[in-house]
N, C-alpha and C. Protein backbone atom coordinates (compact mmCIF):
# COMPACT_ATOMS: atom_id res chain seq x y z
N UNK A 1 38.86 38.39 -20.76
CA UNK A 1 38.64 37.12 -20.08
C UNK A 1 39.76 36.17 -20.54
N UNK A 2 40.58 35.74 -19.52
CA UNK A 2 41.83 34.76 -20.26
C UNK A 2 41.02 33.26 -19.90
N UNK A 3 41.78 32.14 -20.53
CA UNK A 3 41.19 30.95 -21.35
C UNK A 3 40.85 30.22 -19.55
N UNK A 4 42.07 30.60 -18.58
CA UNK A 4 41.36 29.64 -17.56
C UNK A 4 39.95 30.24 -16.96
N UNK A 5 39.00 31.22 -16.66
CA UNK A 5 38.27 31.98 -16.57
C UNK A 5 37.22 31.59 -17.87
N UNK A 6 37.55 31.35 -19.28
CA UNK A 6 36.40 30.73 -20.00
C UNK A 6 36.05 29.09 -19.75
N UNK A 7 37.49 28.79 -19.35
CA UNK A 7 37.06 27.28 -19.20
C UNK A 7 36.24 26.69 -17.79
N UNK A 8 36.54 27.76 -16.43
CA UNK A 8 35.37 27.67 -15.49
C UNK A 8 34.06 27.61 -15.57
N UNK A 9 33.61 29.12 -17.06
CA UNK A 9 32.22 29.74 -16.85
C UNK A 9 31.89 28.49 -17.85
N UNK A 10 32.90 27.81 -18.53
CA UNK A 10 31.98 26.64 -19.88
C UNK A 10 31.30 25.44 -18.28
N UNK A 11 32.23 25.25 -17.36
CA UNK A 11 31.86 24.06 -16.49
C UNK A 11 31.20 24.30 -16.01
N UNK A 12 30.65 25.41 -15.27
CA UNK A 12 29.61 26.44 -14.52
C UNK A 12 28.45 25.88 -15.19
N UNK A 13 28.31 26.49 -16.31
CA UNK A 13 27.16 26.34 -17.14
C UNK A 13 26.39 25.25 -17.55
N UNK A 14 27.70 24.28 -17.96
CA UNK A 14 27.11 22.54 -17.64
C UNK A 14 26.62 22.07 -16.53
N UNK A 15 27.14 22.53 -15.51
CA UNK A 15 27.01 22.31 -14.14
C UNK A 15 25.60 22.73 -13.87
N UNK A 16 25.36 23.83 -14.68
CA UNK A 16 23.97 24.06 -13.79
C UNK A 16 22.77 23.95 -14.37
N UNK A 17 22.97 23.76 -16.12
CA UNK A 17 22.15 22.88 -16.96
C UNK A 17 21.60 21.76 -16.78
N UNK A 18 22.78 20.95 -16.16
CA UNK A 18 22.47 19.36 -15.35
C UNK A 18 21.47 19.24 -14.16
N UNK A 19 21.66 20.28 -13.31
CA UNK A 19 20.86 20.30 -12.16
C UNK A 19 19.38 20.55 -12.92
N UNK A 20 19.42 21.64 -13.74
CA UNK A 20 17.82 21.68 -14.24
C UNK A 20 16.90 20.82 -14.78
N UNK A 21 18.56 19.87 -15.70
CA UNK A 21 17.65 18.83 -16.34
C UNK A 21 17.23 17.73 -15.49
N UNK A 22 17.97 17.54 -14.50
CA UNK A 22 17.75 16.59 -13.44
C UNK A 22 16.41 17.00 -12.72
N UNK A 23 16.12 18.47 -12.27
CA UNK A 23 15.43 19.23 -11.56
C UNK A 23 14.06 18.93 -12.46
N UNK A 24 13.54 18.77 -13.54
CA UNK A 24 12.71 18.99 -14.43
C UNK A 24 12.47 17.62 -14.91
N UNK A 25 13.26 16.55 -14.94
CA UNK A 25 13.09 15.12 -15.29
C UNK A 25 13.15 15.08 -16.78
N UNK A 26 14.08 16.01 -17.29
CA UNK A 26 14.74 15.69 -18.65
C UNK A 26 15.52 14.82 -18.77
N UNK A 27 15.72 13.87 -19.96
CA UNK A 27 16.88 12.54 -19.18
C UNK A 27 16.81 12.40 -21.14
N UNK A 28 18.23 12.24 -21.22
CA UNK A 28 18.88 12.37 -22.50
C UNK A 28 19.07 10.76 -23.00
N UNK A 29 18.71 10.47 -24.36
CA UNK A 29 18.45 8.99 -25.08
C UNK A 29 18.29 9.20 -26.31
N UNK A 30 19.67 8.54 -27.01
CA UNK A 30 20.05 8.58 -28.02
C UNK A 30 20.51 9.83 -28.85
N UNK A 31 19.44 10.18 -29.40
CA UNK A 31 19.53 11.30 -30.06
C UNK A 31 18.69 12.45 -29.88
N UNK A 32 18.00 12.63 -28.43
CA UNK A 32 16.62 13.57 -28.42
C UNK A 32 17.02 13.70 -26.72
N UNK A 33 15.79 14.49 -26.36
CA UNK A 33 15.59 14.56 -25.22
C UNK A 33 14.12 14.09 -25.22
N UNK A 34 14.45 13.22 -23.74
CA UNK A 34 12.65 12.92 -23.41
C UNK A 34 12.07 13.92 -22.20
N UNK A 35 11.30 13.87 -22.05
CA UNK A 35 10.58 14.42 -20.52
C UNK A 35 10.26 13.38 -19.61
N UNK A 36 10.37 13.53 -18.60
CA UNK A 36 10.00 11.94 -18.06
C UNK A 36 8.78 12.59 -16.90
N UNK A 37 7.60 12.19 -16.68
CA UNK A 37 6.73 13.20 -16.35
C UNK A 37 6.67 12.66 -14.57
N UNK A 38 7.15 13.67 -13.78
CA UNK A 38 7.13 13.45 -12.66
C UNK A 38 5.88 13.62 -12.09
N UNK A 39 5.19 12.78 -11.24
CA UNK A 39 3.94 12.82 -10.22
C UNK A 39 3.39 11.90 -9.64
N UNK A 40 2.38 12.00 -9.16
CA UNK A 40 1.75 10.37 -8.49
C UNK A 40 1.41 9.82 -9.40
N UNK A 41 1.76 8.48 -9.47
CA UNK A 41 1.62 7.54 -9.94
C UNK A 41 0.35 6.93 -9.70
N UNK A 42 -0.99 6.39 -10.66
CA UNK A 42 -2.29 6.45 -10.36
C UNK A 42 -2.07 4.91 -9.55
N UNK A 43 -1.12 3.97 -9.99
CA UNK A 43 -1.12 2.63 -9.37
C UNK A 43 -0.71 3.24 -8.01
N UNK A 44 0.14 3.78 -7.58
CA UNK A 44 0.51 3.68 -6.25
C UNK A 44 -0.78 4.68 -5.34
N UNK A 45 -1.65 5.82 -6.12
CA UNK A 45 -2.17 6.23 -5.35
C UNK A 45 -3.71 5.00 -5.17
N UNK A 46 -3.81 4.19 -6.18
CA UNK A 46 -5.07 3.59 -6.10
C UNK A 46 -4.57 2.18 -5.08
N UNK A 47 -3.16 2.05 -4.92
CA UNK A 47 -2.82 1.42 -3.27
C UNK A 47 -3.03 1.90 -2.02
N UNK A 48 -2.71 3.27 -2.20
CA UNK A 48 -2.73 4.27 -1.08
C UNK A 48 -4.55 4.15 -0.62
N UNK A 49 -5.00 4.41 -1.73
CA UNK A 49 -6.60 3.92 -1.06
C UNK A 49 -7.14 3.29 -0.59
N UNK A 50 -6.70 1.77 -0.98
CA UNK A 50 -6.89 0.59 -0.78
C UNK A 50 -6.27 0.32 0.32
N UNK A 51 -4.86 0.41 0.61
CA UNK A 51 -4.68 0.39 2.13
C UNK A 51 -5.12 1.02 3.04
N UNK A 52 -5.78 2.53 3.07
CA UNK A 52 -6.62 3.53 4.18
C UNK A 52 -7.66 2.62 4.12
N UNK A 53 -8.42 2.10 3.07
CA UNK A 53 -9.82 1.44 3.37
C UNK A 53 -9.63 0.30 4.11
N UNK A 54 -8.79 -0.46 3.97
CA UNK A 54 -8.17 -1.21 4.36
C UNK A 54 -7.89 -1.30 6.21
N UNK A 55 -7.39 -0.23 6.34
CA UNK A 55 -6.85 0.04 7.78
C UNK A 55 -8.43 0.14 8.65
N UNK A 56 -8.66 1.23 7.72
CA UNK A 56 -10.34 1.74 8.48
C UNK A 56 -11.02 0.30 8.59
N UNK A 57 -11.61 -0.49 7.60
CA UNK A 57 -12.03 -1.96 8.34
C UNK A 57 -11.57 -2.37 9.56
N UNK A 58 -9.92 -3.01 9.55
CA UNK A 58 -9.69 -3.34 10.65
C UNK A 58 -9.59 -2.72 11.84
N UNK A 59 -9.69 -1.15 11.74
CA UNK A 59 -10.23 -0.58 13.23
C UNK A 59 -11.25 -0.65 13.73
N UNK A 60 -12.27 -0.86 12.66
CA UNK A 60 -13.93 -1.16 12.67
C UNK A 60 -13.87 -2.51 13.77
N UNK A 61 -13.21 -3.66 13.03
CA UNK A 61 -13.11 -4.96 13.58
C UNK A 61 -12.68 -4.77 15.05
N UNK A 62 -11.16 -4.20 14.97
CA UNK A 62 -10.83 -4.01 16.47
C UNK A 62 -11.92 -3.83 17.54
N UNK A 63 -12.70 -2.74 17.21
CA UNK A 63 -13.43 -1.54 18.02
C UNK A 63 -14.63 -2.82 18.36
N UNK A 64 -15.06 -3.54 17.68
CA UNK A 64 -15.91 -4.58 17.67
C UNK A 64 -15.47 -5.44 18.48
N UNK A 65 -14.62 -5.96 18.37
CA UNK A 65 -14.37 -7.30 18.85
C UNK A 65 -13.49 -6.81 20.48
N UNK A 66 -12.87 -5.85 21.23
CA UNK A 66 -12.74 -5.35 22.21
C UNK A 66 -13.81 -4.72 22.84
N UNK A 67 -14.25 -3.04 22.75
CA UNK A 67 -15.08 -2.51 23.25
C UNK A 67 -16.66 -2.72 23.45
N UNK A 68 -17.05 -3.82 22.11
CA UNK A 68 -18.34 -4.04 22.42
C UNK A 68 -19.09 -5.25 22.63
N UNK A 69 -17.63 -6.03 23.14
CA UNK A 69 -18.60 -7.40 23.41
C UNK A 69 -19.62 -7.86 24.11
N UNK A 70 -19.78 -6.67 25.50
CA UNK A 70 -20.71 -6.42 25.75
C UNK A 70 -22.07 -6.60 25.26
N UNK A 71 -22.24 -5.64 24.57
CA UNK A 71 -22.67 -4.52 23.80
C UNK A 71 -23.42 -5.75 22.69
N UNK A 72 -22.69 -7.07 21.85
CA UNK A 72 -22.55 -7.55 21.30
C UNK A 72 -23.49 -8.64 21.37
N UNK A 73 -22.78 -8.60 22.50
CA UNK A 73 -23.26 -10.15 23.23
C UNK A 73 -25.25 -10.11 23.94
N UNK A 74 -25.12 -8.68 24.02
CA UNK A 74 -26.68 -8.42 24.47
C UNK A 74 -27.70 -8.34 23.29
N UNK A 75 -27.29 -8.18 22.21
CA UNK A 75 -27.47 -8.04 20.78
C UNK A 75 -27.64 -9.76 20.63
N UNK A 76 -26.71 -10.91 20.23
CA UNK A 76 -27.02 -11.64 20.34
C UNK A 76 -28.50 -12.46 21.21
N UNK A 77 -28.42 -11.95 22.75
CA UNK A 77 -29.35 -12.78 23.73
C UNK A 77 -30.54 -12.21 22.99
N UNK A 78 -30.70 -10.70 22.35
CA UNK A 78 -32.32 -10.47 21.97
C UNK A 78 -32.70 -11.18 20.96
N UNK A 79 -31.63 -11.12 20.03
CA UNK A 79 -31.98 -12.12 18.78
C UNK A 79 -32.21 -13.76 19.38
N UNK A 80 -31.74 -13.86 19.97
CA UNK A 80 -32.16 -15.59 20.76
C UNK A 80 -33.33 -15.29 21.49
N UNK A 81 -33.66 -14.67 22.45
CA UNK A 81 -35.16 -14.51 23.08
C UNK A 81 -35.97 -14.29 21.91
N UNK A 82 -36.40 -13.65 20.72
CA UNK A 82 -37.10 -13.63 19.85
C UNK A 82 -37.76 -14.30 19.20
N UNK A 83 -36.78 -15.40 19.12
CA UNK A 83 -36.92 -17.03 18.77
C UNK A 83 -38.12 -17.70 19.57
């Protein structure tokens, strides 16, 4: 193996060390390696909830306040005749 051929396979090897550590969320500081722990995040998924519940109300509302005013409004007159 002559020296230009060792000095490829040395860059190769960095080269593809980097991708893993990148790939794996190893991330180098100071004097160590940390792990940096990739996944959902409980704040962003306990948004993610909160906005679906969120959405679902205001379709509730929509569905109310369009399709059943009807519906609504006859609901109202019984509660007034009752009286």
């Amino acid at each position: 193996m002559n020296p230009f051929e060792m000095v490829v396979a040395i860059i190769a090897i960095t080269a593809i060390a980097s991708v893993l550590r990148a790939r794996y969320g190893v991330v180098r500081r100071h004097k160590g390696e940390e792990f940096i722990q990739r996944g959902p995040d409980p704040e962003a998924e306990r948004l993610r909830a909160e906005v679906k519940a969120l959405k679902d109300r205001v379709a509730v509302l929509e569905r109310l306040a369009t399709d059943g005013s009807t519906a609504l409004e006859r609901e109202f007159e019984k509660l007034r005749d009752r009286d």
